[in-house]
N, C-alpha and C. Protein backbone atom coordinates (compact mmCIF):
# COMPACT_ATOMS: atom_id res chain seq x y z
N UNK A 1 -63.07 -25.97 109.22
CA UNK A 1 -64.25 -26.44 108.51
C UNK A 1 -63.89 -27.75 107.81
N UNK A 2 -64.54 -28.69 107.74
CA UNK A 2 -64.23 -30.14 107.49
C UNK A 2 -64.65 -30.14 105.73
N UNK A 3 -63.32 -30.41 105.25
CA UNK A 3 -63.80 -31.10 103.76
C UNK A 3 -64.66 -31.56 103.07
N UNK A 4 -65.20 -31.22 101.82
CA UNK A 4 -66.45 -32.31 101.24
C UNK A 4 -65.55 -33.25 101.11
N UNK A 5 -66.18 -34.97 101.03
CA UNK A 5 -65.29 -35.72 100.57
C UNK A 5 -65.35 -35.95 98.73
N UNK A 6 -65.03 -36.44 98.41
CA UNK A 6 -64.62 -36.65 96.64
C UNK A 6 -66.42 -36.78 96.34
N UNK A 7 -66.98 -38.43 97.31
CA UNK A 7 -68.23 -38.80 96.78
C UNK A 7 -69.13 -37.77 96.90
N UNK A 8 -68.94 -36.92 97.98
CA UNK A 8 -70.29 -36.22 98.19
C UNK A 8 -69.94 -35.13 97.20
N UNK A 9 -68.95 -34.43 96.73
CA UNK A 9 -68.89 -33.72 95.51
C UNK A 9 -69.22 -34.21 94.19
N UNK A 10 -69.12 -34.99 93.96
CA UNK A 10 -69.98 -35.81 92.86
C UNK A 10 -70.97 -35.79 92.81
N UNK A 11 -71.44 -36.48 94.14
CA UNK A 11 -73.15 -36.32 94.15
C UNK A 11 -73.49 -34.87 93.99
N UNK A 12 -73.34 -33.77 94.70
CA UNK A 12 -74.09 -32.91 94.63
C UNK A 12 -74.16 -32.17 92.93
N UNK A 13 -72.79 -32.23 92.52
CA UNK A 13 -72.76 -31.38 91.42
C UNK A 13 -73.18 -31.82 90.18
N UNK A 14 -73.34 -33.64 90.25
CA UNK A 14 -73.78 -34.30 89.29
C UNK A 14 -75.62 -34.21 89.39
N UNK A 15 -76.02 -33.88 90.23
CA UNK A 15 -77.19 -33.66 90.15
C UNK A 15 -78.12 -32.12 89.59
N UNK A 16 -77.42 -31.10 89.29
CA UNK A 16 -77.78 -30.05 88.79
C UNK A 16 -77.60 -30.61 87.31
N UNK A 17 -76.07 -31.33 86.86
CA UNK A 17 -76.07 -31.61 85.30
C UNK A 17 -76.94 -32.88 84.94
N UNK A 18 -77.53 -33.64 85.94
CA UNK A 18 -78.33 -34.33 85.36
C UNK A 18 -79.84 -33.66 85.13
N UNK A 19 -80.47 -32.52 85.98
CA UNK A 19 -81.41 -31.81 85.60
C UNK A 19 -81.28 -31.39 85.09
N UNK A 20 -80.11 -30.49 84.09
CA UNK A 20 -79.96 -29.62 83.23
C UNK A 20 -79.98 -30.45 81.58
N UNK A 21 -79.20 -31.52 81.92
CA UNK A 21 -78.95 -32.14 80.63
C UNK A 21 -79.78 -33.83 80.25
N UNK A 22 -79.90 -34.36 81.61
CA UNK A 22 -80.88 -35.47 81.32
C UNK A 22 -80.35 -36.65 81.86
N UNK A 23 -80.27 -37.70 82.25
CA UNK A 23 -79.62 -38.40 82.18
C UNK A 23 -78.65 -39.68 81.09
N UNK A 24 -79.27 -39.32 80.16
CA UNK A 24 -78.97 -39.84 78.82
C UNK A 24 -78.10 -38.45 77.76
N UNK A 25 -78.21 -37.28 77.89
CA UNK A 25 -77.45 -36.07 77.84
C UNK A 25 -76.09 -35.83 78.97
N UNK A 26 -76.23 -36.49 79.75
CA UNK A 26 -75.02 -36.33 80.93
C UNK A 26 -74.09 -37.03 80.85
N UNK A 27 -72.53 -36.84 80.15
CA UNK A 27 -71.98 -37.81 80.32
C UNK A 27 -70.75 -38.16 81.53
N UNK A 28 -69.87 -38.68 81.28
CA UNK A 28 -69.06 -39.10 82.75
C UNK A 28 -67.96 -37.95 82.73
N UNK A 29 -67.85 -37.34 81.54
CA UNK A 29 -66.85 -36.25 81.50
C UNK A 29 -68.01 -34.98 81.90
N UNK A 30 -69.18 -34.69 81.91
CA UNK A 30 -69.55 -33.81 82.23
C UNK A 30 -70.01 -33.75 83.97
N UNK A 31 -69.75 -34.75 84.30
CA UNK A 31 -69.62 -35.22 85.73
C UNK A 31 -69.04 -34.99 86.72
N UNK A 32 -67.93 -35.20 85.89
CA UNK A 32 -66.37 -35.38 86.99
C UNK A 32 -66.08 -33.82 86.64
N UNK A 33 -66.38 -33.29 85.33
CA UNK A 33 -66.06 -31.79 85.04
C UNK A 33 -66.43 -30.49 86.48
N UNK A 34 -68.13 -30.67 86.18
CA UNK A 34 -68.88 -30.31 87.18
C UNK A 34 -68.24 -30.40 88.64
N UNK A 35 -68.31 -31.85 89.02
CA UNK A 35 -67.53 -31.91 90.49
C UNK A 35 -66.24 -31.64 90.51
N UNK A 36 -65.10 -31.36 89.70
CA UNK A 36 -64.06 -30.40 89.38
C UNK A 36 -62.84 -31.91 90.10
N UNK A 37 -63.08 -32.85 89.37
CA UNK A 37 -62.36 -34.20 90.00
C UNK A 37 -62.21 -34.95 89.06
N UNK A 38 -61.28 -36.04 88.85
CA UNK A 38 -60.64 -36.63 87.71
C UNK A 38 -61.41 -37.49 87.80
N UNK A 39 -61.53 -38.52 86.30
CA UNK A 39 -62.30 -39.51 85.98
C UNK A 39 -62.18 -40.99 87.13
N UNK A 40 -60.55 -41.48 87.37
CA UNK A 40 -60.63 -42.15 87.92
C UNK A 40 -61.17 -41.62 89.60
N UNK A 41 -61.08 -40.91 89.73
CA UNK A 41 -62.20 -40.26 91.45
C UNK A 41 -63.09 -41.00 91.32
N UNK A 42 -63.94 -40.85 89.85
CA UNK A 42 -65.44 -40.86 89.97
C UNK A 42 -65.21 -42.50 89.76
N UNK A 43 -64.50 -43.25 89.37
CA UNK A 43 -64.80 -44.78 89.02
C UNK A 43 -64.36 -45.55 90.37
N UNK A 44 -63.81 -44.72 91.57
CA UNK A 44 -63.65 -45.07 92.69
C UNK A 44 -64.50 -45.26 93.45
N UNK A 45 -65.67 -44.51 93.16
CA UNK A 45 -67.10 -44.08 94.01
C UNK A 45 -68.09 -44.91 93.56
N UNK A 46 -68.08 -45.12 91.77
CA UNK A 46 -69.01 -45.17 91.52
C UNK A 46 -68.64 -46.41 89.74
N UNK A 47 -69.40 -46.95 89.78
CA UNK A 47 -69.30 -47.99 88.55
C UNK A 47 -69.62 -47.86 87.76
N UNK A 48 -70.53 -46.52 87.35
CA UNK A 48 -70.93 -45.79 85.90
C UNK A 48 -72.09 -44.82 86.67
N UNK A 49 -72.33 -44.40 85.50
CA UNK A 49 -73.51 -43.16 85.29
C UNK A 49 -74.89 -43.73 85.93
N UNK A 50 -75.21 -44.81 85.86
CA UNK A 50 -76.27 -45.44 86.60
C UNK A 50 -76.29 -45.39 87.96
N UNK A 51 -75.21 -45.79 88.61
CA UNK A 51 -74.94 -46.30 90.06
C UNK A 51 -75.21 -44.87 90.68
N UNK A 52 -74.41 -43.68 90.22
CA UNK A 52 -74.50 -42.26 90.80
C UNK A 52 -75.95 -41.65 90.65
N UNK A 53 -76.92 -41.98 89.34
CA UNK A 53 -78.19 -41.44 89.29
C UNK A 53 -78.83 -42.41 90.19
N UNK A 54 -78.71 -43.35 90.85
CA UNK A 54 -79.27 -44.10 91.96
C UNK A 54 -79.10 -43.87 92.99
N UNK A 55 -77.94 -43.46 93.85
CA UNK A 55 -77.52 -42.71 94.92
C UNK A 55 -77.89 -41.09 94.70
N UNK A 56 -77.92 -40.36 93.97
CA UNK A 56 -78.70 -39.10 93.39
C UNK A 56 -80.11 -39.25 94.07
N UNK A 57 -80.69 -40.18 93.10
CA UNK A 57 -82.38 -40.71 93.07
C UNK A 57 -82.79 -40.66 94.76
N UNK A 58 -81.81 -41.36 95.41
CA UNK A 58 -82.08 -41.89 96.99
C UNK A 58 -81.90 -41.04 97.91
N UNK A 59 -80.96 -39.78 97.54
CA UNK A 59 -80.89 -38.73 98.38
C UNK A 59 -82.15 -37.63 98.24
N UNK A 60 -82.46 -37.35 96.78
CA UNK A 60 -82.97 -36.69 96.63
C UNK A 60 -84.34 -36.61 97.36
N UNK A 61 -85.11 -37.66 97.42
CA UNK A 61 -86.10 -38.78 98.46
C UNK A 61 -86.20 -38.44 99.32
N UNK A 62 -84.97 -38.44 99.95
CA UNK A 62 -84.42 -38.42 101.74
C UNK A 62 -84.66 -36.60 102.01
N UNK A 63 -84.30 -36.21 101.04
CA UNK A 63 -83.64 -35.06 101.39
C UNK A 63 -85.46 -33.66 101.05
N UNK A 64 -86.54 -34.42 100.74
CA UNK A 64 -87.41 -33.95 99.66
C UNK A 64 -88.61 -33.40 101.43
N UNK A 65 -88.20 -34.55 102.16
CA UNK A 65 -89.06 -34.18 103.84
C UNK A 65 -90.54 -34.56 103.69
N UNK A 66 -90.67 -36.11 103.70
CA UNK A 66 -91.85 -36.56 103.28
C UNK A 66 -92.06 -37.27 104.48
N UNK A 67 -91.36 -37.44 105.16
CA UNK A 67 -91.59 -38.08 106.55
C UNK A 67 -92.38 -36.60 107.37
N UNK A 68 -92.17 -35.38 107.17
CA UNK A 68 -92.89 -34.14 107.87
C UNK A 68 -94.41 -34.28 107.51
N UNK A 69 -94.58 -35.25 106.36
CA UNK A 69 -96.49 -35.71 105.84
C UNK A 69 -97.19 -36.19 107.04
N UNK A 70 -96.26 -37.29 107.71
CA UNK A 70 -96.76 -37.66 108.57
C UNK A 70 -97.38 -37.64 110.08
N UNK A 71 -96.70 -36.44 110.58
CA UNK A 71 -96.68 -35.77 111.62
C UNK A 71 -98.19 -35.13 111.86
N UNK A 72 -98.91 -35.36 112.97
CA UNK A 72 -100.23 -35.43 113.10
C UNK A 72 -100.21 -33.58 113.69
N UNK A 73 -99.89 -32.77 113.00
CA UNK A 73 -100.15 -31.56 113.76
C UNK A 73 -100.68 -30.66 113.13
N UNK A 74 -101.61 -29.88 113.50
CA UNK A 74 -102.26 -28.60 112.66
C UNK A 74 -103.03 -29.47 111.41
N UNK A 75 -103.48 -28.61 110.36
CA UNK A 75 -104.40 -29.30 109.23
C UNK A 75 -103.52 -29.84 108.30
N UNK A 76 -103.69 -31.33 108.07
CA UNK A 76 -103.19 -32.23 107.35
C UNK A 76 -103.29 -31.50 105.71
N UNK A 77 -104.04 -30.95 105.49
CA UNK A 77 -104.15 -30.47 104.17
C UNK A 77 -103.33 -29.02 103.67
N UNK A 78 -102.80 -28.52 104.64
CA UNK A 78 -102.71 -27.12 104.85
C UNK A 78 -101.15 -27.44 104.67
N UNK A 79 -100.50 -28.56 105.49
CA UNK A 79 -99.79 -29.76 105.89
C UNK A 79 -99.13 -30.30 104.55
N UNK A 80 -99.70 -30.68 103.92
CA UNK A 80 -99.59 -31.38 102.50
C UNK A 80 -99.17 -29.96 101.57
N UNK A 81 -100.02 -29.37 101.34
CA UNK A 81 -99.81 -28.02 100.72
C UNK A 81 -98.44 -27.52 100.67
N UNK A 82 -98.25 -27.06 102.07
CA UNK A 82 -96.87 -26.52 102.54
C UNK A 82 -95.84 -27.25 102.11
N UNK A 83 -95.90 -28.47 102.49
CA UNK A 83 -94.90 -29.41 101.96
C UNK A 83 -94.53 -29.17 100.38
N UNK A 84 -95.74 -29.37 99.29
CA UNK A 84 -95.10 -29.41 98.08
C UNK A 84 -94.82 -28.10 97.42
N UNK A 85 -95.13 -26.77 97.89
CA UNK A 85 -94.40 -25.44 97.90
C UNK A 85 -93.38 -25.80 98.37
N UNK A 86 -92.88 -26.10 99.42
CA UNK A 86 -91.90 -25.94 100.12
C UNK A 86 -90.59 -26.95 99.13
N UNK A 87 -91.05 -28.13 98.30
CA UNK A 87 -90.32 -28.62 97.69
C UNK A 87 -90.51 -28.39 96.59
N UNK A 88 -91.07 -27.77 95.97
CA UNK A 88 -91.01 -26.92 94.84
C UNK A 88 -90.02 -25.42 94.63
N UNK A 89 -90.09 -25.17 95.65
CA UNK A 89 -89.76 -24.06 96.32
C UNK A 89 -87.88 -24.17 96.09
N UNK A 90 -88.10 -24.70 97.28
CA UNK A 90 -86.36 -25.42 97.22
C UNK A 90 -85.57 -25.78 96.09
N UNK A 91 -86.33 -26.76 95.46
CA UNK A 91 -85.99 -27.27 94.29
C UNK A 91 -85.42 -26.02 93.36
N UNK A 92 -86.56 -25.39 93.31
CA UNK A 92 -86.28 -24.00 92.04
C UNK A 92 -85.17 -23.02 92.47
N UNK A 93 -85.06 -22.69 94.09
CA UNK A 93 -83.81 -21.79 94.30
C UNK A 93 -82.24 -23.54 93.88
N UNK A 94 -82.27 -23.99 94.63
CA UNK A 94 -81.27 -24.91 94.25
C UNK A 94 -80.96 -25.06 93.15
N UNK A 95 -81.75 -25.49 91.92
CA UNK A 95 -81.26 -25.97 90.78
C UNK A 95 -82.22 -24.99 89.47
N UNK A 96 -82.65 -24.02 90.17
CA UNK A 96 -82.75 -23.25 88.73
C UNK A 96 -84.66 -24.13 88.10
N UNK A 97 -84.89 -23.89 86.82
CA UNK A 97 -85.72 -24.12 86.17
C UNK A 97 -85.72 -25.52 85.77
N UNK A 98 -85.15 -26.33 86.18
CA UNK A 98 -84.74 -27.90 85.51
C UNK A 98 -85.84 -29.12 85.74
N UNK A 99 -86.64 -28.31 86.65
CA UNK A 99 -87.89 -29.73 86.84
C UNK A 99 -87.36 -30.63 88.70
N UNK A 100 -87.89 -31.52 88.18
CA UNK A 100 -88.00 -32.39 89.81
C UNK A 100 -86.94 -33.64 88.80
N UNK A 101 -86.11 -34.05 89.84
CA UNK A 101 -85.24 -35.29 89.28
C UNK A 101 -86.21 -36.43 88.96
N UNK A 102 -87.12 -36.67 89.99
CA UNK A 102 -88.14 -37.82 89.79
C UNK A 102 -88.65 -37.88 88.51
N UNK A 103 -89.08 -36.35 88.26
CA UNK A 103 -90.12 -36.45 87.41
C UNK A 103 -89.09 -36.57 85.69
N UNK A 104 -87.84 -36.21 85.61
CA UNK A 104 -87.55 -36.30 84.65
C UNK A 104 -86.76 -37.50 84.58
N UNK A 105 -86.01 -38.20 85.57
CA UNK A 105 -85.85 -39.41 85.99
C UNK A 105 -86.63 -40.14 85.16
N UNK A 106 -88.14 -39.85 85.70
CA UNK A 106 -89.50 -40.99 85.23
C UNK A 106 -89.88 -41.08 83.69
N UNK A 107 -89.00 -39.85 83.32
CA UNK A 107 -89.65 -40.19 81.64
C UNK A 107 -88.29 -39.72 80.18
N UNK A 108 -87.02 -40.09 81.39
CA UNK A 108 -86.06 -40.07 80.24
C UNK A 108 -85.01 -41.02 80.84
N UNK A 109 -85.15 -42.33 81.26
CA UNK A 109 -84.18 -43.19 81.56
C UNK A 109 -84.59 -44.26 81.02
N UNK A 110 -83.54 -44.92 79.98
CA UNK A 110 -84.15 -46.16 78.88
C UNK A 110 -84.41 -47.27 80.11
N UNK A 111 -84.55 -48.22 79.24
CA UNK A 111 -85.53 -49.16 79.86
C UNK A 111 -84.35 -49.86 80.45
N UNK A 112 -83.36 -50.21 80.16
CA UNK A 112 -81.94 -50.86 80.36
C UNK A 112 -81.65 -50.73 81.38
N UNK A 113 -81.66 -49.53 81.71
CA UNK A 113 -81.44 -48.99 83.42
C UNK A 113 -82.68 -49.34 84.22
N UNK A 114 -82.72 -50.75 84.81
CA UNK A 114 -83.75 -51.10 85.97
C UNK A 114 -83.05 -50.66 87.12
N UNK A 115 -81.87 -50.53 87.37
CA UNK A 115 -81.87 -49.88 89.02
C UNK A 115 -82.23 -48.71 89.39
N UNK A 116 -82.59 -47.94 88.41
CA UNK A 116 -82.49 -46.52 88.41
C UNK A 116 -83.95 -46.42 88.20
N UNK A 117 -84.41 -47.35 87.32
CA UNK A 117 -85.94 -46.87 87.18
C UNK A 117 -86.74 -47.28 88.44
N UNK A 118 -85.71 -48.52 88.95
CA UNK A 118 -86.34 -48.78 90.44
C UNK A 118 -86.23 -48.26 91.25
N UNK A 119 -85.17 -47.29 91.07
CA UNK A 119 -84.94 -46.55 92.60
C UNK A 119 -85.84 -44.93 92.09
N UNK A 120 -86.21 -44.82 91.13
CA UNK A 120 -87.47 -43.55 90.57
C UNK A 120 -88.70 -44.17 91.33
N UNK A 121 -88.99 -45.43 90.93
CA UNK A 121 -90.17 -46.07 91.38
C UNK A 121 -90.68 -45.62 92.75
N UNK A 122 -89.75 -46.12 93.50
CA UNK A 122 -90.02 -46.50 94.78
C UNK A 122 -89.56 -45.28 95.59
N UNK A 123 -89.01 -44.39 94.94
CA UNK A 123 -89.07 -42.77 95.52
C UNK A 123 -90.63 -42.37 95.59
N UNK A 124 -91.02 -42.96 93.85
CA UNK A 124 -92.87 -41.82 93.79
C UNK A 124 -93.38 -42.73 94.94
N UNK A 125 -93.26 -44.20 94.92
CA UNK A 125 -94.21 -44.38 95.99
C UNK A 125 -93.66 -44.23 97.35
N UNK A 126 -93.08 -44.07 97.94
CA UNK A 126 -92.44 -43.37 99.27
C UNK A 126 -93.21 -42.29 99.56
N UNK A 127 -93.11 -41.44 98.51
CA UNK A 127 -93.89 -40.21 98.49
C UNK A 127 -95.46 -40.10 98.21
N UNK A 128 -95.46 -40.89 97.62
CA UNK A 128 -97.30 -41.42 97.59
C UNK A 128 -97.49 -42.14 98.66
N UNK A 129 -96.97 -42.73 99.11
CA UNK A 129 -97.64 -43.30 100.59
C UNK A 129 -97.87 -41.94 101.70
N UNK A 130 -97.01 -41.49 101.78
CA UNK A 130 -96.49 -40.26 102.83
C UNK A 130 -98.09 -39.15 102.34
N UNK A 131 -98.35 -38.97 101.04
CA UNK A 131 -99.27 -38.00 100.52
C UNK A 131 -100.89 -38.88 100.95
N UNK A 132 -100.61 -40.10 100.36
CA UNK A 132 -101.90 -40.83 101.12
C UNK A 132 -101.85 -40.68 102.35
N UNK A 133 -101.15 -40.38 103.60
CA UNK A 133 -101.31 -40.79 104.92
C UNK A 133 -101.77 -39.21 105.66
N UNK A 134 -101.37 -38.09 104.61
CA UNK A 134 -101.69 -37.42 105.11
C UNK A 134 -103.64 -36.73 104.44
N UNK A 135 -103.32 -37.07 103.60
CA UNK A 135 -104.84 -37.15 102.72
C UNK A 135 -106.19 -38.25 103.84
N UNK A 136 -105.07 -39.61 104.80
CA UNK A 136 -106.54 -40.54 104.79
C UNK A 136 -106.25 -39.46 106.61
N UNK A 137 -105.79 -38.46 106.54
CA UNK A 137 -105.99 -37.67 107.98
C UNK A 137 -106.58 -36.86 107.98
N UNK A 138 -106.58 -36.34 106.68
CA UNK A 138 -107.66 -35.06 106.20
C UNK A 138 -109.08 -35.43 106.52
N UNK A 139 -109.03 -37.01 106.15
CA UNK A 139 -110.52 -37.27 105.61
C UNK A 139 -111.05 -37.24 106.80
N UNK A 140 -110.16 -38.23 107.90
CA UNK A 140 -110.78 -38.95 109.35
C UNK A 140 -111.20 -37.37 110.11
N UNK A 141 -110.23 -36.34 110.03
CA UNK A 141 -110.53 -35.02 110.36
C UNK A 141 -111.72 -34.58 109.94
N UNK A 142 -112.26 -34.55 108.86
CA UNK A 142 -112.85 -33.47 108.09
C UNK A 142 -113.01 -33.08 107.43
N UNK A 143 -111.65 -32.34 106.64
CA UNK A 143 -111.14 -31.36 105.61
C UNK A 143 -111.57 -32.34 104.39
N UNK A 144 -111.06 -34.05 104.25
CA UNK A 144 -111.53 -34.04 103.12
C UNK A 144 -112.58 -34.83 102.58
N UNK A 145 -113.29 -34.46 101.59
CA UNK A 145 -114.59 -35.02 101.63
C UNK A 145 -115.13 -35.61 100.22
N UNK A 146 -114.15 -35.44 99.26
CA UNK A 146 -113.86 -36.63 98.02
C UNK A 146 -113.64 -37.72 97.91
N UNK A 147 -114.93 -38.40 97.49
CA UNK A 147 -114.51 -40.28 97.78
C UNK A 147 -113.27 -41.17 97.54
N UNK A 148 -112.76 -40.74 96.62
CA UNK A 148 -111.35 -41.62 96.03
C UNK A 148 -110.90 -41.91 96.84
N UNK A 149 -110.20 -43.53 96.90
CA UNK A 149 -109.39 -43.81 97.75
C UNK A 149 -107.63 -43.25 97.60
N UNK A 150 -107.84 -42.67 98.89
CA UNK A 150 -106.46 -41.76 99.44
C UNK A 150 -105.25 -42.45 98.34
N UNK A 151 -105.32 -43.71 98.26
CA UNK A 151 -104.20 -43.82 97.68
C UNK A 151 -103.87 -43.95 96.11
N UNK A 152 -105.16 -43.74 95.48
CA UNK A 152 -105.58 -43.56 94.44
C UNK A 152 -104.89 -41.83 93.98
N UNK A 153 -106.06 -41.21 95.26
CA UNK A 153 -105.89 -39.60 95.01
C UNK A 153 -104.27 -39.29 95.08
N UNK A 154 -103.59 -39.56 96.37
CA UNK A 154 -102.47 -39.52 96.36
C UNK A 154 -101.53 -39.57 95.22
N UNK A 155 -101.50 -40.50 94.41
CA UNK A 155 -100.99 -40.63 93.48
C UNK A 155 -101.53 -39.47 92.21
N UNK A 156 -102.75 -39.86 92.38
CA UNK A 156 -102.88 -38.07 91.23
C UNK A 156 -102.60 -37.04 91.49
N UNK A 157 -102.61 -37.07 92.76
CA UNK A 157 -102.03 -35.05 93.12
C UNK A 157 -100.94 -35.19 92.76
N UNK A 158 -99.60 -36.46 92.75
CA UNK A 158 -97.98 -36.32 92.66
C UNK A 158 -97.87 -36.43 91.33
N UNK A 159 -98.70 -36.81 90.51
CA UNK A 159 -98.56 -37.27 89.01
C UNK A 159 -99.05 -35.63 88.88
N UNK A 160 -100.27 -34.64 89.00
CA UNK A 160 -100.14 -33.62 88.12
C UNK A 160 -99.10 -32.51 89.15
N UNK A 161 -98.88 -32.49 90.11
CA UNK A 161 -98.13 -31.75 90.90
C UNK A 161 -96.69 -31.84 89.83
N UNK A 162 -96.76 -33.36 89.48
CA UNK A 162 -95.34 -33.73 88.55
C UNK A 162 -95.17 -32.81 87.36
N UNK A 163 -96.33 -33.25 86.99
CA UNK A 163 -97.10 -32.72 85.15
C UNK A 163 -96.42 -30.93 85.52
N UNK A 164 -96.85 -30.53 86.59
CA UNK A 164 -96.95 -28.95 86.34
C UNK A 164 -95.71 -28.30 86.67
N UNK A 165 -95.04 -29.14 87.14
CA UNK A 165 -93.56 -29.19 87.08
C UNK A 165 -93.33 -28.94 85.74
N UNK A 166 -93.11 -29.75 84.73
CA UNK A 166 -92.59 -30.20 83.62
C UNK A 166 -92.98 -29.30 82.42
N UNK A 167 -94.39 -28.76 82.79
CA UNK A 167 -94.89 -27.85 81.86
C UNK A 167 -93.95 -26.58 82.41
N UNK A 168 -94.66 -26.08 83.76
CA UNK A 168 -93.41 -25.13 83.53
C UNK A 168 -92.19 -24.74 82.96
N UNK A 169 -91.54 -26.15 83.24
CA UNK A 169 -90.11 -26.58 82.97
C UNK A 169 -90.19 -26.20 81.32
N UNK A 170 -90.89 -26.69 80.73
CA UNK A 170 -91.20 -26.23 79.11
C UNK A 170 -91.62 -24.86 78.72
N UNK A 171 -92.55 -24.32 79.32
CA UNK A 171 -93.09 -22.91 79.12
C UNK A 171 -92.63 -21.86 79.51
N UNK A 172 -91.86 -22.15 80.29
CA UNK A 172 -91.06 -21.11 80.74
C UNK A 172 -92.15 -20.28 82.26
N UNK A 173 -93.54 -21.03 82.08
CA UNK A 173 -94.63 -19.75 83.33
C UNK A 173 -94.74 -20.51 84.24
N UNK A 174 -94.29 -19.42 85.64
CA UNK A 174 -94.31 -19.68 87.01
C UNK A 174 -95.75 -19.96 86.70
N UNK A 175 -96.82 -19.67 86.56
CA UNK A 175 -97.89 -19.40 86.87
C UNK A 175 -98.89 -20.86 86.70
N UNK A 176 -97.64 -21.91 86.04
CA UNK A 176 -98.52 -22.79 85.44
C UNK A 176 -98.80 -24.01 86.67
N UNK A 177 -97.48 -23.72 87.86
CA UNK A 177 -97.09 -24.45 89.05
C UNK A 177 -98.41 -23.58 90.30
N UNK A 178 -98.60 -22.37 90.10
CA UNK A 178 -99.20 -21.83 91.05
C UNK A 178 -100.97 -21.87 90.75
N UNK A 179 -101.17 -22.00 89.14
CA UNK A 179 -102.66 -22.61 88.96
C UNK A 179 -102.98 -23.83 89.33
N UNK A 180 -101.67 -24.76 89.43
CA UNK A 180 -102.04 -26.40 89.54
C UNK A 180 -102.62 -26.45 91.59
N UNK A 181 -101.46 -25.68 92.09
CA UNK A 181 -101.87 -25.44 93.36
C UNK A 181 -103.19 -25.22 93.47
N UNK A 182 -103.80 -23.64 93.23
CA UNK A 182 -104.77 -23.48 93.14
C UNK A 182 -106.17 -24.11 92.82
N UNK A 183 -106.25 -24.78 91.90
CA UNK A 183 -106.94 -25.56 91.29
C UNK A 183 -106.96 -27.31 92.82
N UNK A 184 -105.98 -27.49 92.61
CA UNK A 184 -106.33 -28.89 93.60
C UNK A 184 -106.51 -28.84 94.79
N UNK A 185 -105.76 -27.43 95.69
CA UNK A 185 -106.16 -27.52 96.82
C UNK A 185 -107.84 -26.73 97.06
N UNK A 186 -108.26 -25.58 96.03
CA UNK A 186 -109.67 -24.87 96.28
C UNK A 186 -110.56 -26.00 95.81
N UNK A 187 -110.50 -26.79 94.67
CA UNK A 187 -111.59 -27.56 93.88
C UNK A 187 -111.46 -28.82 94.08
N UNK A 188 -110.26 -29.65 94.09
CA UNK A 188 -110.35 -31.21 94.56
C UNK A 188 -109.88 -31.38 95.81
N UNK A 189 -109.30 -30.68 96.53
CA UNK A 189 -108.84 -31.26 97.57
C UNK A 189 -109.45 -30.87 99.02
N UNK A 190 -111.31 -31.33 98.76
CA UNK A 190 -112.07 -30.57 99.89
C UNK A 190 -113.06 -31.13 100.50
């Protein structure tokens, strides 16, 4: 069986302590702790705490299956749905109760850090494009029949899809992720 290498142990393990603790709560000793590897490892890989929540940020993206939005098969809405269970889903067996990296990414990284807030950025819209494309398929189909432009809507389903993340993440109730479902796919998303 082939070795993790040093970087990819970093990455993975630094990404549970940055959901757990924040990125401004995470420091380089709780890092290298986590990935069970000495400080200079991590300054081999990586040039600080920024550079790794940016390579974090970019996998997480990659790894989230937003390119499956696009795929013209069965109901685009049904389609969309599945998808953000399915990464909700994941998310919560993987890393526990900690929220979406994006979403806590998006509202606890100082302003100082522009690579990081840019590479948050351009994750939501990756993923807002991918949610618009499958929303302007709904429409050309059928299924959806709310005027907003797709890329408008798009962006609000990922902003409260985000929100109901975060509340959970605070309240401690599954239930608050499975009303938001409910609510957008029976009442707005039709």
């Amino acid at each position: 069986m082939p070795q993790v290498s040093v970087k990819s142990r970093i990455v993975e393990n630094a990404t549970r302590v940055f959901l757990e603790k924040g990125f401004q709560g995470a420091s380089i000793q709780d890092l290298v702790t986590a990935a069970g590897v000495p400080k200079g490892s991590f300054y081999n890989h990586f040039s600080g705490k920024e550079e790794l929540a940016v390579e974090i940020t970019r996998r997480w993206v990659a790894d989230a299956g937003v390119d499956g939005l696009y795929l013209r098969t069965g109901s685009p809405l049904r389609r969309l749905r599945e998808h953000l269970e399915s990464v909700a889903g994941r998310r919560s067996v993987q890393y526990g109760p900690h929220g979406c990296l994006l979403g806590n990414f998006s509202t606890g990284v100082p302003a100082e850090c522009e690579r990081l807030r840019a590479q948050v950025a351009a994750g939501l819209d990756q993923w807002t494009a991918a949610v618009a494309a499958a929303l302007a398929e709904a429409r050309q189909v059928g299924e959806l029949h709310v005027d907003t432009e797709v890329s408008v809507l798009a962006r609000y389903v990922l902003d409260g899809f985000e929100g109901a993340i975060a509340r959970g993440k605070v309240s401690g109730d599954p239930a608050v992720l499975r009303q938001w479902f409910d609510v957008t796919f029976s009442a707005l998303l039709v």
